[in-house]
PDB file of N, CA and C in Angstrom:
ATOM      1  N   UNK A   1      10.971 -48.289 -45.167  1.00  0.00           N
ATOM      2  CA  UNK A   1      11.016 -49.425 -44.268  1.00  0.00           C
ATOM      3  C   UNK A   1      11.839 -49.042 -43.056  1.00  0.00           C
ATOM      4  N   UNK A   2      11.106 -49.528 -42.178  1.00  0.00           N
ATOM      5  CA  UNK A   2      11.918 -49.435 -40.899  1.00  0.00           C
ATOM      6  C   UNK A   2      12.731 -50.419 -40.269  1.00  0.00           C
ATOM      7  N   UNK A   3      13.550 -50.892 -39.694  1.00  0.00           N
ATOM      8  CA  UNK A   3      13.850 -51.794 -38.730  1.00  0.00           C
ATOM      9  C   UNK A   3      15.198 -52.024 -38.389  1.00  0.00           C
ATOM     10  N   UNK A   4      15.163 -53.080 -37.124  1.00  0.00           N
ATOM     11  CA  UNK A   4      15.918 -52.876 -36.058  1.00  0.00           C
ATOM     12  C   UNK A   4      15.962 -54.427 -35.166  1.00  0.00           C
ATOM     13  N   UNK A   5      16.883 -54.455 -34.074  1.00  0.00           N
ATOM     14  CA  UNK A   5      16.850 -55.838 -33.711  1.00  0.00           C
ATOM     15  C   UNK A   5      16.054 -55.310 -31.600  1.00  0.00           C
ATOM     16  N   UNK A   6      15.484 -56.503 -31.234  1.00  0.00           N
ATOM     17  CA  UNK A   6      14.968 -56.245 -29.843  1.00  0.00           C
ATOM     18  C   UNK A   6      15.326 -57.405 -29.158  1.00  0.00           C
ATOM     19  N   UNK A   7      15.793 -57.172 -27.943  1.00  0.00           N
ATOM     20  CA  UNK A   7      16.381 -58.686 -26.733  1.00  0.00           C
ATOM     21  C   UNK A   7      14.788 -58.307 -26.225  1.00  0.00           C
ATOM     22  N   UNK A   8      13.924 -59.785 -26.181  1.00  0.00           N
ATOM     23  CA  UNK A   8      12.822 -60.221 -25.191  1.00  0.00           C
ATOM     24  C   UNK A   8      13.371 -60.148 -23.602  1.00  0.00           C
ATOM     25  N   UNK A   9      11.955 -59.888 -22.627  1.00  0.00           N
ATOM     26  CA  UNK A   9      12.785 -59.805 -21.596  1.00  0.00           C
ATOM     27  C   UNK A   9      12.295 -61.204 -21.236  1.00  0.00           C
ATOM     28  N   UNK A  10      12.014 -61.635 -19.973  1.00  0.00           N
ATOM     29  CA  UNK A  10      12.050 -62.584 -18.816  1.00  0.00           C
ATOM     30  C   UNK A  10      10.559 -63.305 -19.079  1.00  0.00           C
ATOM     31  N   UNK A  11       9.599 -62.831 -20.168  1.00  0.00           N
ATOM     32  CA  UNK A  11       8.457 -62.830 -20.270  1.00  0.00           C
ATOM     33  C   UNK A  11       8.446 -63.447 -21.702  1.00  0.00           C
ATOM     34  N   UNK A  12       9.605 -63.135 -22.484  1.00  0.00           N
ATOM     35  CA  UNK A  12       9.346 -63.245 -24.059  1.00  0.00           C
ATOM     36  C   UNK A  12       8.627 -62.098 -24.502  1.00  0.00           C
ATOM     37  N   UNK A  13       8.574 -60.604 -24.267  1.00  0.00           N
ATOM     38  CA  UNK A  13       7.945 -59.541 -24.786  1.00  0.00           C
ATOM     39  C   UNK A  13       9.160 -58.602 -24.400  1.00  0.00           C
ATOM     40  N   UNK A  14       9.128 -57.634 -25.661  1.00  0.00           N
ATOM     41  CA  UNK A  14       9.488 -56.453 -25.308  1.00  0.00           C
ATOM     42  C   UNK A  14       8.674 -55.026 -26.202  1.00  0.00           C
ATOM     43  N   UNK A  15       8.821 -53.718 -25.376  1.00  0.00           N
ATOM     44  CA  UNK A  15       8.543 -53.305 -26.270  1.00  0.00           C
ATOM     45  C   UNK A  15       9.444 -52.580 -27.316  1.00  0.00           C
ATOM     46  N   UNK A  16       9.148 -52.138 -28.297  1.00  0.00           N
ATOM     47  CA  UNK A  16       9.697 -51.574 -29.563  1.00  0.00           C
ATOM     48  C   UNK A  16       9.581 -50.009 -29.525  1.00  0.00           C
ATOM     49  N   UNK A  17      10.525 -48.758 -28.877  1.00  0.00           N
ATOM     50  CA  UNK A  17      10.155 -47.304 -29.121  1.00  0.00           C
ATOM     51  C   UNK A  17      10.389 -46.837 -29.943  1.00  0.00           C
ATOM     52  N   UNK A  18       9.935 -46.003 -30.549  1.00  0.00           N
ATOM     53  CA  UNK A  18       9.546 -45.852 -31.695  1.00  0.00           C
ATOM     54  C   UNK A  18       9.722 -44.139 -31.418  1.00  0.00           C
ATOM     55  N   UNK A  19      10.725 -42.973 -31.900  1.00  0.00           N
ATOM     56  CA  UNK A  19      11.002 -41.367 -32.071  1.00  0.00           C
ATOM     57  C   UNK A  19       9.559 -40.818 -31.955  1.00  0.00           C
ATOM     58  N   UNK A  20       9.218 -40.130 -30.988  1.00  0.00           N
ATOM     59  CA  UNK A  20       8.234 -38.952 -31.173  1.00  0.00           C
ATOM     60  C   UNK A  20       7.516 -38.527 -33.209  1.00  0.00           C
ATOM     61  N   UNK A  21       8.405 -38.509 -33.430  1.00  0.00           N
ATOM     62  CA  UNK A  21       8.265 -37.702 -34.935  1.00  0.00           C
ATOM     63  C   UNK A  21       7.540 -38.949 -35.787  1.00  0.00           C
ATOM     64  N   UNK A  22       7.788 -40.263 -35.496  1.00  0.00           N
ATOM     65  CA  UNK A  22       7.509 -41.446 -36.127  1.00  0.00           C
ATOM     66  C   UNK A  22       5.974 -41.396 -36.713  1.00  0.00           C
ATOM     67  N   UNK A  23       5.161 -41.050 -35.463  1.00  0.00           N
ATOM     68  CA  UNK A  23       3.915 -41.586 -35.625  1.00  0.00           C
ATOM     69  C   UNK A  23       3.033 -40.582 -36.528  1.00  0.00           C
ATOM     70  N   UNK A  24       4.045 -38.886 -35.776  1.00  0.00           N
ATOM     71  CA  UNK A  24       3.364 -38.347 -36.818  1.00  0.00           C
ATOM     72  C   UNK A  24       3.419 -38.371 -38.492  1.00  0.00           C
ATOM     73  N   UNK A  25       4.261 -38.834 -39.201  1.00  0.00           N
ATOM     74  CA  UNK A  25       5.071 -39.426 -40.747  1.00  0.00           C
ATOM     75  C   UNK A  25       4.672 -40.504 -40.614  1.00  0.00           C
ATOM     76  N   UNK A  26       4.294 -41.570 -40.232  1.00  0.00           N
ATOM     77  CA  UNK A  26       3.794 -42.709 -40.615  1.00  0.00           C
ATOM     78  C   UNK A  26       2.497 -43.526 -39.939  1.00  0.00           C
ATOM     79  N   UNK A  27       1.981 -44.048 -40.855  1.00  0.00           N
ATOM     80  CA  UNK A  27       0.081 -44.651 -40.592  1.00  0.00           C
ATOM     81  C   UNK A  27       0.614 -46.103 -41.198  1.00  0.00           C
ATOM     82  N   UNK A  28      -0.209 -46.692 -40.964  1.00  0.00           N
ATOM     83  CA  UNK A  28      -0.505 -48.444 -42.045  1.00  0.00           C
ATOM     84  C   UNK A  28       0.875 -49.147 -41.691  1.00  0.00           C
ATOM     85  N   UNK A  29       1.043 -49.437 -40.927  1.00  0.00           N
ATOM     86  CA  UNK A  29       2.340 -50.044 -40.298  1.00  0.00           C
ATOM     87  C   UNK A  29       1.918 -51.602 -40.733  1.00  0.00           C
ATOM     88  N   UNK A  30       3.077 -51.880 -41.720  1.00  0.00           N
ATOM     89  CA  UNK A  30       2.997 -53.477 -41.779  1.00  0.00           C
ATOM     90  C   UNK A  30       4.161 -54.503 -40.894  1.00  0.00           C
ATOM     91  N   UNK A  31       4.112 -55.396 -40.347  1.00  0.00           N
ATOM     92  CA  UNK A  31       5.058 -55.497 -39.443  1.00  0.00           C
ATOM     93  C   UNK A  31       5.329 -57.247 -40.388  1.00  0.00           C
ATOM     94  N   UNK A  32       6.662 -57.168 -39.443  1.00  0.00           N
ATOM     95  CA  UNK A  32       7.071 -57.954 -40.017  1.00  0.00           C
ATOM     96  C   UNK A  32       8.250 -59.026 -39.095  1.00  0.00           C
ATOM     97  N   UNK A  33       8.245 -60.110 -38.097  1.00  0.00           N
ATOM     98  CA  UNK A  33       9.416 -60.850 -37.074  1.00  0.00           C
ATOM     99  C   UNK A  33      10.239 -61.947 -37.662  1.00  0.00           C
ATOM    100  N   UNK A  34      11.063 -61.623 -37.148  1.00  0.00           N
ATOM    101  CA  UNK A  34      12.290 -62.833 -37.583  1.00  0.00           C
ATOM    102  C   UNK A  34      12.686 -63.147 -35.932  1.00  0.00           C
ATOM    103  N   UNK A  35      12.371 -64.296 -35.733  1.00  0.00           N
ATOM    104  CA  UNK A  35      13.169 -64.990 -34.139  1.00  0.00           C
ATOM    105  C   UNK A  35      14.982 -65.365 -35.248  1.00  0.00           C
ATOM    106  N   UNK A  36      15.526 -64.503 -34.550  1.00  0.00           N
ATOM    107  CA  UNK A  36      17.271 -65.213 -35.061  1.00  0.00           C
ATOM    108  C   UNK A  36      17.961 -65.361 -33.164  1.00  0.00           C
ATOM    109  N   UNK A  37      18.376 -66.516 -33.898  1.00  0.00           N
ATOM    110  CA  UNK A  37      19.464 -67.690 -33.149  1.00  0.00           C
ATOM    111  C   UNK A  37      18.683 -69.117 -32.290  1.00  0.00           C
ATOM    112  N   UNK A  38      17.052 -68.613 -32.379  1.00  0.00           N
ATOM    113  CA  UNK A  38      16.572 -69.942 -31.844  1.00  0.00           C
ATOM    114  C   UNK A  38      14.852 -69.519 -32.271  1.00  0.00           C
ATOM    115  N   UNK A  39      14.682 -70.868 -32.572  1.00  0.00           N
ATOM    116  CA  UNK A  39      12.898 -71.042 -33.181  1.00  0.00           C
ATOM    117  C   UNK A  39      11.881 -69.565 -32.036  1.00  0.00           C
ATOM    118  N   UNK A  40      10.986 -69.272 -32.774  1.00  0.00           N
ATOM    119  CA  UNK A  40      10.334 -68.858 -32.016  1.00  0.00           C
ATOM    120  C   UNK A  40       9.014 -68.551 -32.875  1.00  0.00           C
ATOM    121  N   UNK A  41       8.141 -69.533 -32.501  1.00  0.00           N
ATOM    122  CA  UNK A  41       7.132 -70.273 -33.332  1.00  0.00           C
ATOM    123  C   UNK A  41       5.750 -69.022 -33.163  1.00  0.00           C
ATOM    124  N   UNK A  42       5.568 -68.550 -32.049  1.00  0.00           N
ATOM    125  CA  UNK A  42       4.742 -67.825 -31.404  1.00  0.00           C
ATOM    126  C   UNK A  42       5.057 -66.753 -31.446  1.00  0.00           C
ATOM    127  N   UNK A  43       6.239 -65.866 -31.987  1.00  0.00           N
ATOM    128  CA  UNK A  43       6.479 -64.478 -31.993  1.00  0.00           C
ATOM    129  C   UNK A  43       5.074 -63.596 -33.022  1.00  0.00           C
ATOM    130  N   UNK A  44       5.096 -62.769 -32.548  1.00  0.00           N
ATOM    131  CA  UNK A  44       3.898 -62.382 -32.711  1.00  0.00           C
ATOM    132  C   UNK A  44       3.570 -60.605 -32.125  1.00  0.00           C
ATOM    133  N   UNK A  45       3.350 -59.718 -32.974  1.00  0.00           N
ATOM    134  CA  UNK A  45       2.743 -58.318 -32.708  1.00  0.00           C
ATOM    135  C   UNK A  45       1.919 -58.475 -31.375  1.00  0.00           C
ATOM    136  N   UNK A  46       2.106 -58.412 -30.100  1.00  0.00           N
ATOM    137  CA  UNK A  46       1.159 -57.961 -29.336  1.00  0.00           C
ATOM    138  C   UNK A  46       0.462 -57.071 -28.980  1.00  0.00           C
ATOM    139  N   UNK A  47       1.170 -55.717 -28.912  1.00  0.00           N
ATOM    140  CA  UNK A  47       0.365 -54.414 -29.549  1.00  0.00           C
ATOM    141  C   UNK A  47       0.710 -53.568 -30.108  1.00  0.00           C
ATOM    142  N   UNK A  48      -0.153 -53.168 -31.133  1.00  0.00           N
ATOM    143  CA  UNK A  48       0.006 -52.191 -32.514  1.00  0.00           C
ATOM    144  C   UNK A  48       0.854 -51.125 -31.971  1.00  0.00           C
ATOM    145  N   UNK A  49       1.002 -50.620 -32.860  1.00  0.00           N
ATOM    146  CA  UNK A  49       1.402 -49.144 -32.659  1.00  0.00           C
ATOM    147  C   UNK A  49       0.370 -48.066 -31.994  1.00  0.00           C
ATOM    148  N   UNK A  50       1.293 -47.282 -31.336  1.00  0.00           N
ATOM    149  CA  UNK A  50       0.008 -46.402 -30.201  1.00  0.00           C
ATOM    150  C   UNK A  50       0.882 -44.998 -30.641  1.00  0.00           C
ATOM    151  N   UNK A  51       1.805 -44.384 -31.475  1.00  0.00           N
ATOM    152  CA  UNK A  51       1.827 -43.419 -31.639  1.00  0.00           C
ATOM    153  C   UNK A  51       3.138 -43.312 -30.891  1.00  0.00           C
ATOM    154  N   UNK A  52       4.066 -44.199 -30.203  1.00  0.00           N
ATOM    155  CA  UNK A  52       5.287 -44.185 -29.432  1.00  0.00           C
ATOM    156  C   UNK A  52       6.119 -45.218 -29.124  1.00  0.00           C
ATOM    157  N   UNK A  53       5.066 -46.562 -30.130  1.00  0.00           N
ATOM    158  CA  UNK A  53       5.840 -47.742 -29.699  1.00  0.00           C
ATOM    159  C   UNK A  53       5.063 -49.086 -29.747  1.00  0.00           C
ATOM    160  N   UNK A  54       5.560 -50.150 -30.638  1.00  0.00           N
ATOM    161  CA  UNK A  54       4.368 -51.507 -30.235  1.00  0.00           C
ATOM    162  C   UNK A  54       5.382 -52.256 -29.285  1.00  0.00           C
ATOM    163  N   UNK A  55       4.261 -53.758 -29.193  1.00  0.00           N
ATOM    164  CA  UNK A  55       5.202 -54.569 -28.476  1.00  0.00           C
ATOM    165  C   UNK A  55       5.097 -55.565 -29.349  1.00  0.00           C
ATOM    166  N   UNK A  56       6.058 -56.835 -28.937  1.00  0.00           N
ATOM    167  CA  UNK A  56       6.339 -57.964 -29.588  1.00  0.00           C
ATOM    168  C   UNK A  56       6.140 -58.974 -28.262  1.00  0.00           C
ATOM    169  N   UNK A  57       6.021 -60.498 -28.552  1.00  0.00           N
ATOM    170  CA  UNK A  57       6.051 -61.260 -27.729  1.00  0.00           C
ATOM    171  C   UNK A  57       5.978 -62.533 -28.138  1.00  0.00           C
ATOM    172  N   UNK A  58       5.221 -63.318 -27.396  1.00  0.00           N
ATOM    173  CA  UNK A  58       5.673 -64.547 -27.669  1.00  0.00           C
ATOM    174  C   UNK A  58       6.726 -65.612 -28.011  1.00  0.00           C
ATOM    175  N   UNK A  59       8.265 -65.089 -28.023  1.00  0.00           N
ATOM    176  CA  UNK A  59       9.606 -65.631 -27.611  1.00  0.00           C
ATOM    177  C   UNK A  59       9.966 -66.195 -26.567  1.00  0.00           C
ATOM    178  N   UNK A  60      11.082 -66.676 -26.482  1.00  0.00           N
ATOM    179  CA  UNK A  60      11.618 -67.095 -25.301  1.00  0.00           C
ATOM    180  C   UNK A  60      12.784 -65.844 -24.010  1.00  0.00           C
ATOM    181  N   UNK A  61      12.925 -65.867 -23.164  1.00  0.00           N
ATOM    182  CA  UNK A  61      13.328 -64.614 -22.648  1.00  0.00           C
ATOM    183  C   UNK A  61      14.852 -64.848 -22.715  1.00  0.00           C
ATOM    184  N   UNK A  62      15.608 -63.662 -23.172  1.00  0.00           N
ATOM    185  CA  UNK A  62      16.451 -63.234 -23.844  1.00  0.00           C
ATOM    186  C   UNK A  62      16.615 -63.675 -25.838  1.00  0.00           C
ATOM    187  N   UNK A  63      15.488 -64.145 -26.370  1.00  0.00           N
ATOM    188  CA  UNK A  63      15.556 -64.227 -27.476  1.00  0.00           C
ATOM    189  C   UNK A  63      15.151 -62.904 -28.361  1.00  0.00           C
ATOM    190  N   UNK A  64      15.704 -62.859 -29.316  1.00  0.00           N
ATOM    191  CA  UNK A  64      16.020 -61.821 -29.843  1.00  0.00           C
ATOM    192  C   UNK A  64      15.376 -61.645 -31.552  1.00  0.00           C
ATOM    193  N   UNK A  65      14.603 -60.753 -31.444  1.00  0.00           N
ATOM    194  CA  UNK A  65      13.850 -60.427 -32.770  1.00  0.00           C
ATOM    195  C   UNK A  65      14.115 -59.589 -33.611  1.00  0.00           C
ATOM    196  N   UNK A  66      14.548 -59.491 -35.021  1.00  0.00           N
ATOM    197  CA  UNK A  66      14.484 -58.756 -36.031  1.00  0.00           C
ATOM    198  C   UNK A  66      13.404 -58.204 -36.350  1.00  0.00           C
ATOM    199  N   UNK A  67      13.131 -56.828 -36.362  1.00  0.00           N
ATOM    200  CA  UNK A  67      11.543 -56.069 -37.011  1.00  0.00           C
ATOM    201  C   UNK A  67      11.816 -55.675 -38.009  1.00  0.00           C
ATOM    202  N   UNK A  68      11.003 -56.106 -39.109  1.00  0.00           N
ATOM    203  CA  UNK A  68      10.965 -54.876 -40.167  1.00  0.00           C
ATOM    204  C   UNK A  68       9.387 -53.857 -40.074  1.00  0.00           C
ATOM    205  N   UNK A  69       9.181 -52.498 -40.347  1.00  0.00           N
ATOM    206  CA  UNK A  69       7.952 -52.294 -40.679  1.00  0.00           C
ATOM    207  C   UNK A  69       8.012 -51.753 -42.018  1.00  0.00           C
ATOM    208  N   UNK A  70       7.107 -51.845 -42.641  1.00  0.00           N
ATOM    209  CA  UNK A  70       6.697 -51.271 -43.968  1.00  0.00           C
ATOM    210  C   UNK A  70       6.171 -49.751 -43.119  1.00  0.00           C
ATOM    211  N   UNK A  71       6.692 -48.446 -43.897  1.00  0.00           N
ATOM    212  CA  UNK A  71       5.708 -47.324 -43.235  1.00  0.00           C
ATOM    213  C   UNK A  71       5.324 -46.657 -44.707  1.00  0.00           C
ATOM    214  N   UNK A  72       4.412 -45.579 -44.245  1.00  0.00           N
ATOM    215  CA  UNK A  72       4.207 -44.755 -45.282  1.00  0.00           C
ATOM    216  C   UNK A  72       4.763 -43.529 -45.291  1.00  0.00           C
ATOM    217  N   UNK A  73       4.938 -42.505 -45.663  1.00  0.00           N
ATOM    218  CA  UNK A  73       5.343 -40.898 -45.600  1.00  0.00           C
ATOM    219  C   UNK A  73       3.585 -40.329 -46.319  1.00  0.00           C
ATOM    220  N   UNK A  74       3.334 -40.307 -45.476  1.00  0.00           N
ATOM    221  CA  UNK A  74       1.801 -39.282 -45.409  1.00  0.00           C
ATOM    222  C   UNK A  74       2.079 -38.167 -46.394  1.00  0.00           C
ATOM    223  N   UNK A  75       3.348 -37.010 -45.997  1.00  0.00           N
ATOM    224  CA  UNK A  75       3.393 -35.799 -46.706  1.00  0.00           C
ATOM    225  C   UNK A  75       3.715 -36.405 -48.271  1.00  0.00           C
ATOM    226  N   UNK A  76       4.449 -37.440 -48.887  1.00  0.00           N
ATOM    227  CA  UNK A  76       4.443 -37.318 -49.908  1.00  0.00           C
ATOM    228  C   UNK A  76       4.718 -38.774 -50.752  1.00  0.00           C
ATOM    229  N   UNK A  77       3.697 -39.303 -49.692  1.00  0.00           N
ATOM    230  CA  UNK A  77       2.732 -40.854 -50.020  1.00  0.00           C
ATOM    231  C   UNK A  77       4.258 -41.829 -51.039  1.00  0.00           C
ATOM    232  N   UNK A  78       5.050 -41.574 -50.094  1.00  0.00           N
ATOM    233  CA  UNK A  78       6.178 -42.797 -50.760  1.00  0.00           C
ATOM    234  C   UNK A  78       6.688 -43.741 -49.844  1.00  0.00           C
ATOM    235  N   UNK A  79       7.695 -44.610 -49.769  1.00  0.00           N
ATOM    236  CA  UNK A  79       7.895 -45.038 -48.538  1.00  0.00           C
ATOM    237  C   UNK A  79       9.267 -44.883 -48.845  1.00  0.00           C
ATOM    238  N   UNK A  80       9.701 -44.829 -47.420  1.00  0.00           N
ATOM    239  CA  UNK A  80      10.560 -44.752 -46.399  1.00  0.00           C
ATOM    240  C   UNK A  80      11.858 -45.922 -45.847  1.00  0.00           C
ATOM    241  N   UNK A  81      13.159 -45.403 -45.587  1.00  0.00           N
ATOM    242  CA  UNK A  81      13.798 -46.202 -45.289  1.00  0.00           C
ATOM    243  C   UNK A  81      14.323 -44.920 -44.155  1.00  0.00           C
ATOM    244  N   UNK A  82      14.208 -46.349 -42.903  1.00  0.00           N
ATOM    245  CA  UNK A  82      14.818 -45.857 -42.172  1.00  0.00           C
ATOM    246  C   UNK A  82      15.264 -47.055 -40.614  1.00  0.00           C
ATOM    247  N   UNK A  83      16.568 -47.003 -40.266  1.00  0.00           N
ATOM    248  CA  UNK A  83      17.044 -47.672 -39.239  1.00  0.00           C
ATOM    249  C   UNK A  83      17.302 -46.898 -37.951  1.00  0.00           C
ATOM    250  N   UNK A  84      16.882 -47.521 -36.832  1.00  0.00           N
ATOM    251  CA  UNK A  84      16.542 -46.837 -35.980  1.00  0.00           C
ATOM    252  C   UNK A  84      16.835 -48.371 -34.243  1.00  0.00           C
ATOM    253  N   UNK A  85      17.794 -47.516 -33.843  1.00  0.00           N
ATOM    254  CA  UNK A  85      18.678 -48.074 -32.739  1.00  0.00           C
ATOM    255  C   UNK A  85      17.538 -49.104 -31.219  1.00  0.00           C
ATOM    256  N   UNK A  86      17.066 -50.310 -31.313  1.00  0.00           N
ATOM    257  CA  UNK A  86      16.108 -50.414 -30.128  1.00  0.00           C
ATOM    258  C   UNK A  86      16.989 -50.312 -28.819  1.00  0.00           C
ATOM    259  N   UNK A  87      16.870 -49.720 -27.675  1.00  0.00           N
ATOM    260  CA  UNK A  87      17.357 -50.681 -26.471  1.00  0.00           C
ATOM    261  C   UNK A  87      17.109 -51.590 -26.497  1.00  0.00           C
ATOM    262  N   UNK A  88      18.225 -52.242 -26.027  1.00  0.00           N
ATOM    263  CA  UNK A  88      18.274 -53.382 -25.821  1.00  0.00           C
ATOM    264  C   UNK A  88      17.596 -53.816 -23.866  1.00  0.00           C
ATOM    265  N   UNK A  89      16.597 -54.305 -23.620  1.00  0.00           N
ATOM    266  CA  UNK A  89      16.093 -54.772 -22.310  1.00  0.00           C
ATOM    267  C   UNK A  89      16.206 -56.209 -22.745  1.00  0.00           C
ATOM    268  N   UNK A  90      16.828 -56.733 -21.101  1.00  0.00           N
ATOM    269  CA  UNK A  90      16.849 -58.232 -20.619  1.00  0.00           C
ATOM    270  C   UNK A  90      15.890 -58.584 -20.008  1.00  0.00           C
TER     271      UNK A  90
END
């Protein structure tokens, strides 16, 4: 499992980067949002993973999302824990 916290910007989206090495070690990304400190009814995956990074959206701007992903380890089909630092964008 992966995850990490993201500040929405001015839009209610940010995106999520994600290490070079990521995409190659992990496929089948299950995602997973928590809006913490205020409702955010509409948070929502806007785009998948592309091999460097998805986005999130639908928040309010500066609201702030918890990700988890479920990943896989391809080389030896187990899963994974791992925490991993987002910038933070306003």
């Amino acid at each position: 499992m992966w995850y990490g916290r993201v500040v929405l910007d001015q839009t209610g989206r940010a995106r999520v980067p994600l290490p070079d090495w990521f995409g190659a070690l992990h496929t089948d990304l299950c995602y997973l949002l928590t809006a913490l400190g205020r409702p955010a009814p509409q948070l929502h995956v806007a785009e998948e993973f592309d091999g460097t990074g998805f986005v999130v959206a639908g928040g309010s701007a500066g609201g702030v999302a918890r990700i988890d992903a479920l990943t896989s380890d391809v080389e030896a089909g187990r899963e994974l824990a791992y925490t991993t630092d987002i910038p933070q964008h306003s």
